[in-house]
N, C-alpha and C. Protein backbone atom coordinates (compact mmCIF):
# COMPACT_ATOMS: atom_id res chain seq x y z
N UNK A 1 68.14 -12.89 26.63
CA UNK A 1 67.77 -14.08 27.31
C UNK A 1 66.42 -14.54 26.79
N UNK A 2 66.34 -16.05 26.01
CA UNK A 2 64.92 -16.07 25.97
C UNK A 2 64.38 -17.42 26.43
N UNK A 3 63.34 -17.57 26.58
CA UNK A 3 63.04 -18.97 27.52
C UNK A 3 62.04 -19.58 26.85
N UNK A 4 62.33 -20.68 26.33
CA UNK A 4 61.26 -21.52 25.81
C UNK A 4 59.82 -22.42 26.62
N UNK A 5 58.77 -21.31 26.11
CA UNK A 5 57.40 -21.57 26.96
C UNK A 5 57.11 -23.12 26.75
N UNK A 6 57.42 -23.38 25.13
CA UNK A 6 56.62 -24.75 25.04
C UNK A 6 57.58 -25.88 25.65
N UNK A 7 58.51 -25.78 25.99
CA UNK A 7 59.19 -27.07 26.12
C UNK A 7 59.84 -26.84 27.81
N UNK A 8 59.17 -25.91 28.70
CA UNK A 8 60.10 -25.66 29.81
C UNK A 8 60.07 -27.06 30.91
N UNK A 9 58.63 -27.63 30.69
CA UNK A 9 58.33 -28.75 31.66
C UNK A 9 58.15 -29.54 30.43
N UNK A 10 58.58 -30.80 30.38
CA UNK A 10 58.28 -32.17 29.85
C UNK A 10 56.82 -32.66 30.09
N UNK A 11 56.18 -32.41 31.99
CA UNK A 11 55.28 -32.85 32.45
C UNK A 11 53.58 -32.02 31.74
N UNK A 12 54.28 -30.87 31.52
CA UNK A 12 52.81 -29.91 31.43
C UNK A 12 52.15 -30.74 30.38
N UNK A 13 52.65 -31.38 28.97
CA UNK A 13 51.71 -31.34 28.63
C UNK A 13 50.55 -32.30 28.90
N UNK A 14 50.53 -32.85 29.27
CA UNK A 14 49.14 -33.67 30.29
C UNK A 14 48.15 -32.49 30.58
N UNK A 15 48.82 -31.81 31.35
CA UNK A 15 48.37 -30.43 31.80
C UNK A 15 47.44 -29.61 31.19
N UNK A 16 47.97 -29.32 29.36
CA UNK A 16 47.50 -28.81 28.92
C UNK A 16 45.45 -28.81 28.58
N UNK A 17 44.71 -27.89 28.60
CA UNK A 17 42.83 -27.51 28.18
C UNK A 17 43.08 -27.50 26.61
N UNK A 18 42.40 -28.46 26.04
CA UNK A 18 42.54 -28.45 24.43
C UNK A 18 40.89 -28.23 24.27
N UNK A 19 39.95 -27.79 25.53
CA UNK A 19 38.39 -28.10 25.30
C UNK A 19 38.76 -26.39 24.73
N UNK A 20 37.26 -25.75 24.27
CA UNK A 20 37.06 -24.71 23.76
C UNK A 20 36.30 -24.19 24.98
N UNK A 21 36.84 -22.85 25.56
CA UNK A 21 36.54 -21.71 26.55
C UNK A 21 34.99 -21.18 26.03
N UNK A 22 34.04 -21.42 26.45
CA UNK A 22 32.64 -20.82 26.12
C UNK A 22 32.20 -19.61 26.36
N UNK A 23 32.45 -19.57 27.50
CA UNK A 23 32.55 -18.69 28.43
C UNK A 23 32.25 -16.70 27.51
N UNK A 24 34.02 -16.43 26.96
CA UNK A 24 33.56 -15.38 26.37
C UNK A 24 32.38 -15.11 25.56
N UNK A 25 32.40 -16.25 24.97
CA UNK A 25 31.05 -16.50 23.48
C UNK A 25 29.93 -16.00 23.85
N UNK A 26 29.80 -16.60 25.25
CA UNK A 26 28.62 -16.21 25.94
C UNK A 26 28.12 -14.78 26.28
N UNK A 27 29.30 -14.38 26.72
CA UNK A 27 29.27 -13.13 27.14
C UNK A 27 28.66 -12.18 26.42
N UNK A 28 29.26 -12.32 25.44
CA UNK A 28 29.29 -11.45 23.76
C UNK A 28 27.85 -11.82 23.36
N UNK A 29 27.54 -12.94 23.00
CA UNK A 29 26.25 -12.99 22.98
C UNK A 29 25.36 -12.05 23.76
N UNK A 30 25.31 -12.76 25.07
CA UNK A 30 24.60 -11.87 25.77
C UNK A 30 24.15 -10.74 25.93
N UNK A 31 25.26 -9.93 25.86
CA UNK A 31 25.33 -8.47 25.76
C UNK A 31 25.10 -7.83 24.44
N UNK A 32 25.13 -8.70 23.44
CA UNK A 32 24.28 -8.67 22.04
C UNK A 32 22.68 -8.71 22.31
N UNK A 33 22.08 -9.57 22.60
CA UNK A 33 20.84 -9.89 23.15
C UNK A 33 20.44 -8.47 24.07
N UNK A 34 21.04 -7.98 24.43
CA UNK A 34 20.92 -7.12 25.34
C UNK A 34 20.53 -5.61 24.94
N UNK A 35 21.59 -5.30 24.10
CA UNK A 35 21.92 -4.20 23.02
C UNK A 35 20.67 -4.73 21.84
N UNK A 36 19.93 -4.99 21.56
CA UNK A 36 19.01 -6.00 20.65
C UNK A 36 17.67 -5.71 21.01
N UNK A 37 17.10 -6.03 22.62
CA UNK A 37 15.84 -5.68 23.32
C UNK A 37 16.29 -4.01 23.82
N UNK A 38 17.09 -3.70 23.56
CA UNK A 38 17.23 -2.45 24.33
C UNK A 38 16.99 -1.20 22.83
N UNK A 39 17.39 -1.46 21.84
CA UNK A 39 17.17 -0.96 20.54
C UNK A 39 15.88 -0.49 19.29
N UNK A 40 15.81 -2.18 19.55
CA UNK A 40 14.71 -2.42 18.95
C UNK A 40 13.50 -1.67 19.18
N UNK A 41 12.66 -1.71 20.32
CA UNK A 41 11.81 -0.62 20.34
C UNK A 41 12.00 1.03 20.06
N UNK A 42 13.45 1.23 20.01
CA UNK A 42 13.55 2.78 19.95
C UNK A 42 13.52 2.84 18.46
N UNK A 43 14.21 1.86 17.28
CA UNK A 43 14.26 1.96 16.02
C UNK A 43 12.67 1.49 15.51
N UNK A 44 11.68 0.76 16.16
CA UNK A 44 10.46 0.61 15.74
C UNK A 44 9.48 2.14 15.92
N UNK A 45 9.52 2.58 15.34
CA UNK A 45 8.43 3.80 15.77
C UNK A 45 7.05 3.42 15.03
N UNK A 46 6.08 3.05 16.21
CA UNK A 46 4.31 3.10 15.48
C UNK A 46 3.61 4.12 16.03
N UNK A 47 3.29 4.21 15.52
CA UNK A 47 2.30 5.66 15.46
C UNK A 47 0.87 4.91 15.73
N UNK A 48 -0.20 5.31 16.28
CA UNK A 48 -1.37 4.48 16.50
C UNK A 48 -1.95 4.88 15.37
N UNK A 49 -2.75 4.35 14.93
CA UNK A 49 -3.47 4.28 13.40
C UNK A 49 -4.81 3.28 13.47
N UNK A 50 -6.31 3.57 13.01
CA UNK A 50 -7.36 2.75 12.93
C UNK A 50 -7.09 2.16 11.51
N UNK A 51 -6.54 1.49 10.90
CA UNK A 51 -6.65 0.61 9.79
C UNK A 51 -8.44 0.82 9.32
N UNK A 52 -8.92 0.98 8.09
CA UNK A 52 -9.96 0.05 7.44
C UNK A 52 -9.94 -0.65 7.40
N UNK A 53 -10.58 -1.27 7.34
CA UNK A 53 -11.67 -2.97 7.26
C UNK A 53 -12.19 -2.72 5.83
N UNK A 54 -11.50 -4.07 5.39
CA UNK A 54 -12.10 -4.66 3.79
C UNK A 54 -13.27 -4.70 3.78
N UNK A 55 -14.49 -4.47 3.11
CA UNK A 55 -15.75 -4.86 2.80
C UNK A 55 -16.12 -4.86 1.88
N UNK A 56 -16.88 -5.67 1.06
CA UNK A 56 -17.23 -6.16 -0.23
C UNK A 56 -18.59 -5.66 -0.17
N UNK A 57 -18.79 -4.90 -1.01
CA UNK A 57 -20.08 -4.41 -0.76
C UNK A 57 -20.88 -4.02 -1.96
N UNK A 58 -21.45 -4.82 -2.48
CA UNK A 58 -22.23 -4.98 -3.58
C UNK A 58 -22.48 -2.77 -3.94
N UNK A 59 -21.96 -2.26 -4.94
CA UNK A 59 -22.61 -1.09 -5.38
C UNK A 59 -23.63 -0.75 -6.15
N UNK A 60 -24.43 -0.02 -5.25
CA UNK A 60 -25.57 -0.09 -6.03
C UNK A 60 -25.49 1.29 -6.93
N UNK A 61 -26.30 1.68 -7.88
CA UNK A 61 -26.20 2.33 -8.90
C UNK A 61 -27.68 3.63 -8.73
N UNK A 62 -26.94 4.56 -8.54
CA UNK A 62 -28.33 5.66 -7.96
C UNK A 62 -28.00 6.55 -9.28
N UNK A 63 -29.36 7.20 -10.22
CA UNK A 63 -29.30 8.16 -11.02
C UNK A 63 -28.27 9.17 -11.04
N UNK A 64 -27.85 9.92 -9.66
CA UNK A 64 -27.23 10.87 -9.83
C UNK A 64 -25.72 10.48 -9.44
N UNK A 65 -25.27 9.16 -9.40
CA UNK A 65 -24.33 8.99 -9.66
C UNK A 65 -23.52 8.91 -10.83
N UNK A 66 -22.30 8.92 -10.84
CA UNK A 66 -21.50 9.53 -12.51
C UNK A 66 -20.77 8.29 -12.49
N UNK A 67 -20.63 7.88 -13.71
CA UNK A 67 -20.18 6.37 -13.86
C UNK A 67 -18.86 6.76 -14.97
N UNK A 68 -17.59 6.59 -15.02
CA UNK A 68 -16.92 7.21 -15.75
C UNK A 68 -16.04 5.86 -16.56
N UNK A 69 -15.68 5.18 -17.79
CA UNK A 69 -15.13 4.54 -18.39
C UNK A 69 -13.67 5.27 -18.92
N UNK A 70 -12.73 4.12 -18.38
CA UNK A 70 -10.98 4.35 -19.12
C UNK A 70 -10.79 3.64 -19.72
N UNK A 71 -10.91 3.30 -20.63
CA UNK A 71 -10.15 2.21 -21.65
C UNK A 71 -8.43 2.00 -21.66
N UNK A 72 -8.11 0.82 -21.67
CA UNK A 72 -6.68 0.87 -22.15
C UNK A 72 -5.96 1.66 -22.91
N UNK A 73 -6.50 2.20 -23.77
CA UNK A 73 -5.73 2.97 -24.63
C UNK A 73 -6.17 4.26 -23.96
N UNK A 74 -6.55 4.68 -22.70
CA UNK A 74 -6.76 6.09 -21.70
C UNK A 74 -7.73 7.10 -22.60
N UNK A 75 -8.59 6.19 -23.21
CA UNK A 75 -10.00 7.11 -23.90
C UNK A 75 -11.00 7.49 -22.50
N UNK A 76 -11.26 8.35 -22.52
CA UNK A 76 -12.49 8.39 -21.24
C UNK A 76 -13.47 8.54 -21.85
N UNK A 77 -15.12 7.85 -21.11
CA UNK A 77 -16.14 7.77 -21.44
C UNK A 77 -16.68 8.30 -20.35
N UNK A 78 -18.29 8.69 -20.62
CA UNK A 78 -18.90 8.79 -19.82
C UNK A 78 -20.50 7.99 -19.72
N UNK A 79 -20.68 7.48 -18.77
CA UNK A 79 -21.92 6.45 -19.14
C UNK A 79 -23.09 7.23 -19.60
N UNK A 80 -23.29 8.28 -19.43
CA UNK A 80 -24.87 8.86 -19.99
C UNK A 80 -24.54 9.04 -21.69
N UNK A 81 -23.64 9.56 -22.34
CA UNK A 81 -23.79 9.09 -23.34
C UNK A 81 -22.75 7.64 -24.51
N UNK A 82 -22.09 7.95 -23.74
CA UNK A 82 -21.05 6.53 -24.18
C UNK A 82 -20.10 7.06 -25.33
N UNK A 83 -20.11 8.29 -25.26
CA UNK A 83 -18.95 9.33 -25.91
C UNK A 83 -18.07 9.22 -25.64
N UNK A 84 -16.73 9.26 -26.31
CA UNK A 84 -15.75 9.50 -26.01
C UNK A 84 -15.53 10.88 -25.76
N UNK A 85 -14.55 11.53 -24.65
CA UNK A 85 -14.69 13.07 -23.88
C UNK A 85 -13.05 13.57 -23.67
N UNK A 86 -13.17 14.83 -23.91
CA UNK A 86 -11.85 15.04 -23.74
C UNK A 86 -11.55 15.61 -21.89
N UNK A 87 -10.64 15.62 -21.69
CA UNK A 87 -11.12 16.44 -19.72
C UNK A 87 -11.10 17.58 -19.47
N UNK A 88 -11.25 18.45 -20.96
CA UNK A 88 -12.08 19.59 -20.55
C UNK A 88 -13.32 19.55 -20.69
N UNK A 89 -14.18 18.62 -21.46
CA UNK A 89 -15.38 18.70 -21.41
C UNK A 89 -15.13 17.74 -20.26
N UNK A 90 -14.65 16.65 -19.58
CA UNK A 90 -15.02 16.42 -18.01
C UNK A 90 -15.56 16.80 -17.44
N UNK A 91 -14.49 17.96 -17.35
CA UNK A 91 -14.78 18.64 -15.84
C UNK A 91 -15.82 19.60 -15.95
N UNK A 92 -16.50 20.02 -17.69
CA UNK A 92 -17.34 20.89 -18.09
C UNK A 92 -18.76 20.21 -17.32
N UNK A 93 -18.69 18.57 -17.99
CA UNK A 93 -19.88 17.73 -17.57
C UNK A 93 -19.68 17.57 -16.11
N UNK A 94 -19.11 16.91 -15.28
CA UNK A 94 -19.14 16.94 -13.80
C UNK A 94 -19.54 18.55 -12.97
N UNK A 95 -18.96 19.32 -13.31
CA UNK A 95 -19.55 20.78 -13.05
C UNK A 95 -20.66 20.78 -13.15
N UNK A 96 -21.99 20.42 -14.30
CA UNK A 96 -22.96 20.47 -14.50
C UNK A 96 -23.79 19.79 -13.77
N UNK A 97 -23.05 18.24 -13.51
CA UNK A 97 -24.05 17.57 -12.91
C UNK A 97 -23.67 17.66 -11.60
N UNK A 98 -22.99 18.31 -11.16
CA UNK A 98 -22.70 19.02 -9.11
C UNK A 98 -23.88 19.98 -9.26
N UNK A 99 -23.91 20.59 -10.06
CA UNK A 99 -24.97 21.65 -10.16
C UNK A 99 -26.59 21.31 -10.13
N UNK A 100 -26.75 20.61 -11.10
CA UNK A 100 -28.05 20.01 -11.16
C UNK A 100 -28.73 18.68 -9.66
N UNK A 101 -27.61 18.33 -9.22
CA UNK A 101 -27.88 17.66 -7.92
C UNK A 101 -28.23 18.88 -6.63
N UNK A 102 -27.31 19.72 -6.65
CA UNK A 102 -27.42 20.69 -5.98
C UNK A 102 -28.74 21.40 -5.88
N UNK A 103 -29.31 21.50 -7.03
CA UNK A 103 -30.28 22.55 -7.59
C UNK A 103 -31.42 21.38 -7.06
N UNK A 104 -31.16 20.34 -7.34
CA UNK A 104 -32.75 19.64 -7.37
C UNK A 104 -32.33 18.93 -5.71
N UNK A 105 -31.43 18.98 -4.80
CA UNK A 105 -31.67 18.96 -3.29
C UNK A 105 -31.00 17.36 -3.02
N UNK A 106 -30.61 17.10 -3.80
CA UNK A 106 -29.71 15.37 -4.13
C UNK A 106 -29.15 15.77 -3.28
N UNK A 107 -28.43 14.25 -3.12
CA UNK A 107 -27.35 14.08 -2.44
C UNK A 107 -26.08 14.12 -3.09
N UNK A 108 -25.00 14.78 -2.90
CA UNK A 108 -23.71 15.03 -4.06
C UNK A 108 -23.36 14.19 -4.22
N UNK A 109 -23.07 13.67 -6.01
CA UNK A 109 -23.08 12.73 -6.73
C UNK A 109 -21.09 12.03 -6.34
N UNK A 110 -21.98 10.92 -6.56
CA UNK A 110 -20.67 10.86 -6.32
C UNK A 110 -20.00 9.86 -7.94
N UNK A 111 -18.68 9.33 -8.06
CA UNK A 111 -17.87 9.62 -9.22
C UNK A 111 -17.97 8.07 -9.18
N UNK A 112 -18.11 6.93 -10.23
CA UNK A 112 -17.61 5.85 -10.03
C UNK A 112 -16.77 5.03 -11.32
N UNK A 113 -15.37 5.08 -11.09
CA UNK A 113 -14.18 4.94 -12.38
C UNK A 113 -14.43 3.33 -12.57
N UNK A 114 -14.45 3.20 -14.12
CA UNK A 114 -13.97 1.42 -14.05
C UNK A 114 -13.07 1.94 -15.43
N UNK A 115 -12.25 1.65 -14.61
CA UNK A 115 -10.85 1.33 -15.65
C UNK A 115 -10.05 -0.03 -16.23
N UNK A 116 -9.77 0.23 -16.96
CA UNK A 116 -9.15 -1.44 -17.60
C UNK A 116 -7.93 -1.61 -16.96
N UNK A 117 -7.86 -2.69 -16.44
CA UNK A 117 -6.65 -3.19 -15.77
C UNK A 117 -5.32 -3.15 -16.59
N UNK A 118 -5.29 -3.18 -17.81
CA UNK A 118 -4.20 -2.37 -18.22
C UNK A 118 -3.32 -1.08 -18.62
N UNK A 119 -4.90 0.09 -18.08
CA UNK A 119 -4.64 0.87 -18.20
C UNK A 119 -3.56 1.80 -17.13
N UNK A 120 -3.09 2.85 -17.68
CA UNK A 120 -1.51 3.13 -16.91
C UNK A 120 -2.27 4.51 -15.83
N UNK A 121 -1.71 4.57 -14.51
CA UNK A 121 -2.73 4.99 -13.52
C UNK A 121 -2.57 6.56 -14.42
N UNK A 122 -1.76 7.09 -14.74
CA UNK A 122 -1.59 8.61 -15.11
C UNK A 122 -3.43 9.00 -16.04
N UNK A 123 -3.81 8.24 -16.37
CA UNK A 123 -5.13 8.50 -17.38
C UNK A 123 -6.27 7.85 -15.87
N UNK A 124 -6.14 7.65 -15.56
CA UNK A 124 -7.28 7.76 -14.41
C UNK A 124 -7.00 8.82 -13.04
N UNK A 125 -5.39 9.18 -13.28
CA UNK A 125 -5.26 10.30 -12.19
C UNK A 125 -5.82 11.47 -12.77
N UNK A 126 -5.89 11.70 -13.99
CA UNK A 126 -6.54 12.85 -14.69
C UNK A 126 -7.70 13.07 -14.41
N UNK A 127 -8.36 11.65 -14.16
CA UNK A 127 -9.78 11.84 -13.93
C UNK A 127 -10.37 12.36 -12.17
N UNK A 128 -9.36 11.29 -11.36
CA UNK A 128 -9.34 11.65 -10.33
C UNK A 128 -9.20 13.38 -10.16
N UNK A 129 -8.03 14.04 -10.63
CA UNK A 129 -7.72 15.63 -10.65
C UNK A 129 -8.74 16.53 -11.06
N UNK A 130 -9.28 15.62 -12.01
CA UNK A 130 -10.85 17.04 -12.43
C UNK A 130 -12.09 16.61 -11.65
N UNK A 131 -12.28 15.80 -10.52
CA UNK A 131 -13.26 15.19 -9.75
C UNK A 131 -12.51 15.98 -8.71
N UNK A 132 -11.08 16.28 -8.19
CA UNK A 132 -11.23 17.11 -6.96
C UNK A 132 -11.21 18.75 -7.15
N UNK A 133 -10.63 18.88 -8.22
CA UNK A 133 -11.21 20.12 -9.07
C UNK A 133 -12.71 20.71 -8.72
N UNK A 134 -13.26 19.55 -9.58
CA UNK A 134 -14.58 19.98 -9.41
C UNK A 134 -15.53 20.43 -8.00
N UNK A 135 -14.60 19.70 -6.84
CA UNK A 135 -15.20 19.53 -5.96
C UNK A 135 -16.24 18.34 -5.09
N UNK A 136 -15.82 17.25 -6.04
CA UNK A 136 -16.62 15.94 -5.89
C UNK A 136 -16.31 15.39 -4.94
N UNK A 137 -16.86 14.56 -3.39
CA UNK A 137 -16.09 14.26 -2.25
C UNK A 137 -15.77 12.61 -2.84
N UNK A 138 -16.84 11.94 -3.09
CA UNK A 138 -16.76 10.66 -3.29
C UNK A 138 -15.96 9.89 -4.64
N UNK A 139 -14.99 9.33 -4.45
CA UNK A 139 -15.22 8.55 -5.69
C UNK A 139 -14.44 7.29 -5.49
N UNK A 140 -15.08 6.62 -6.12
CA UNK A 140 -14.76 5.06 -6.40
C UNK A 140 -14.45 4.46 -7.36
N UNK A 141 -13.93 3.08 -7.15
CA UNK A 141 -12.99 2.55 -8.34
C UNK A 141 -14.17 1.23 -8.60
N UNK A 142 -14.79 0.57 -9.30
CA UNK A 142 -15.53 -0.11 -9.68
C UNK A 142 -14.51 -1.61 -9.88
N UNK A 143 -14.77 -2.89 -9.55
CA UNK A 143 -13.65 -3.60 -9.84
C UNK A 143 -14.19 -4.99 -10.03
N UNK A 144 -13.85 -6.16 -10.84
CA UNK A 144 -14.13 -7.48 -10.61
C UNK A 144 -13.44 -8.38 -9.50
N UNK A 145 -14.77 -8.88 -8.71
CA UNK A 145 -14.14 -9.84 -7.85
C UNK A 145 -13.62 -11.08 -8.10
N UNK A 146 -12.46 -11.14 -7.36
CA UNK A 146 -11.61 -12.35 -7.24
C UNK A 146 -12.56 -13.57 -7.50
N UNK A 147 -12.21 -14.26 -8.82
CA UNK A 147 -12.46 -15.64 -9.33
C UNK A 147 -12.02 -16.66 -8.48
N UNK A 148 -12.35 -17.33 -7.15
CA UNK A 148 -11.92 -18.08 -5.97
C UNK A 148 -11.99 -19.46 -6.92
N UNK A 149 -13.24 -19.95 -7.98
CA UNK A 149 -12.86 -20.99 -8.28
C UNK A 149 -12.03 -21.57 -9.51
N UNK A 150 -11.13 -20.59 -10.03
CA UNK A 150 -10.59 -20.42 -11.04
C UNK A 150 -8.90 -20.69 -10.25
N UNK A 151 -9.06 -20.21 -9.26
CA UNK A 151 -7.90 -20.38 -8.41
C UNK A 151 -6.85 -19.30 -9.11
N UNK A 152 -7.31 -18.20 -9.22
CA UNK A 152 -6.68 -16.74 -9.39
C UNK A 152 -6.94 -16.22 -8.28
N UNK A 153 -5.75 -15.36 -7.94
CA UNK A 153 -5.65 -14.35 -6.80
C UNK A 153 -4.82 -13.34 -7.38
């Protein structure tokens, strides 16, 4: 036996909702929105953290500081004599001059790298490695400031 839905009344179709039901859409949404604020903080994990603060701070240049040159091609220099050095004599010379600060009541020297911006970081990590070697706390990267009217960033 089968009964034809679309054609049983002549009258229904007048009858018939051709608008679109919102209703579920909503729902689903909703309960999206829901599942969304309810998530979100559990998948964000922050940890509290004091950030540094940028500061531009003119370096000044004290005797018993060590001034160290990388060239692009990862030659290292050292500013007292403007030699080229291999990093066993580095760490021979930084040893010496921890020593001689030490001995004469300084304040421990601290390390300051200027490397060429094309140089590849592995030849200044070397340098970094025989500065914690040595035992050096400080060291710094020496750098040119941003040309603002050149309109480089």
């Amino acid at each position: 036996m089968a009964i034809d839905v679309q054609h049983a009344l002549e009258d229904d179709e007048a009858a018939l909702n051709v608008t679109i039901n919102t209703t579920p859409l909503v729902d689903v949404m909703l309960v999206m929105l829901i599942i969304f604020l309810v998530t979100i903080p559990v998948i964000v994990k922050t940890i509290p953290l004091q950030l540094p603060t940028y500061r531009n701070i003119v370096t000044v240049t004290k005797p018993e500081n060590i001034v160290i040159f990388v060239t692009q091609d990862e030659q290292v220099y050292n500013s007292a004599n403007g030699k080229p050095i291999d990093p066993a004599t580095l760490k021979a010379g930084l040893v010496e001059a921890v020593k001689r600060a030490l001995a004469a009541h300084k304040p421990f020297p601290e390390v300051h790298i200027r490397a060429d911006k094309g140089v590849r970081f592995e030849a200044v990590g070397r340098v970094i490695l025989v500065c914690q070697q040595v035992g050096i706390q400080k060291v710094g990267f020496i750098t040119e400031p941003h040309n603002l009217e050149a309109g480089s960033f």
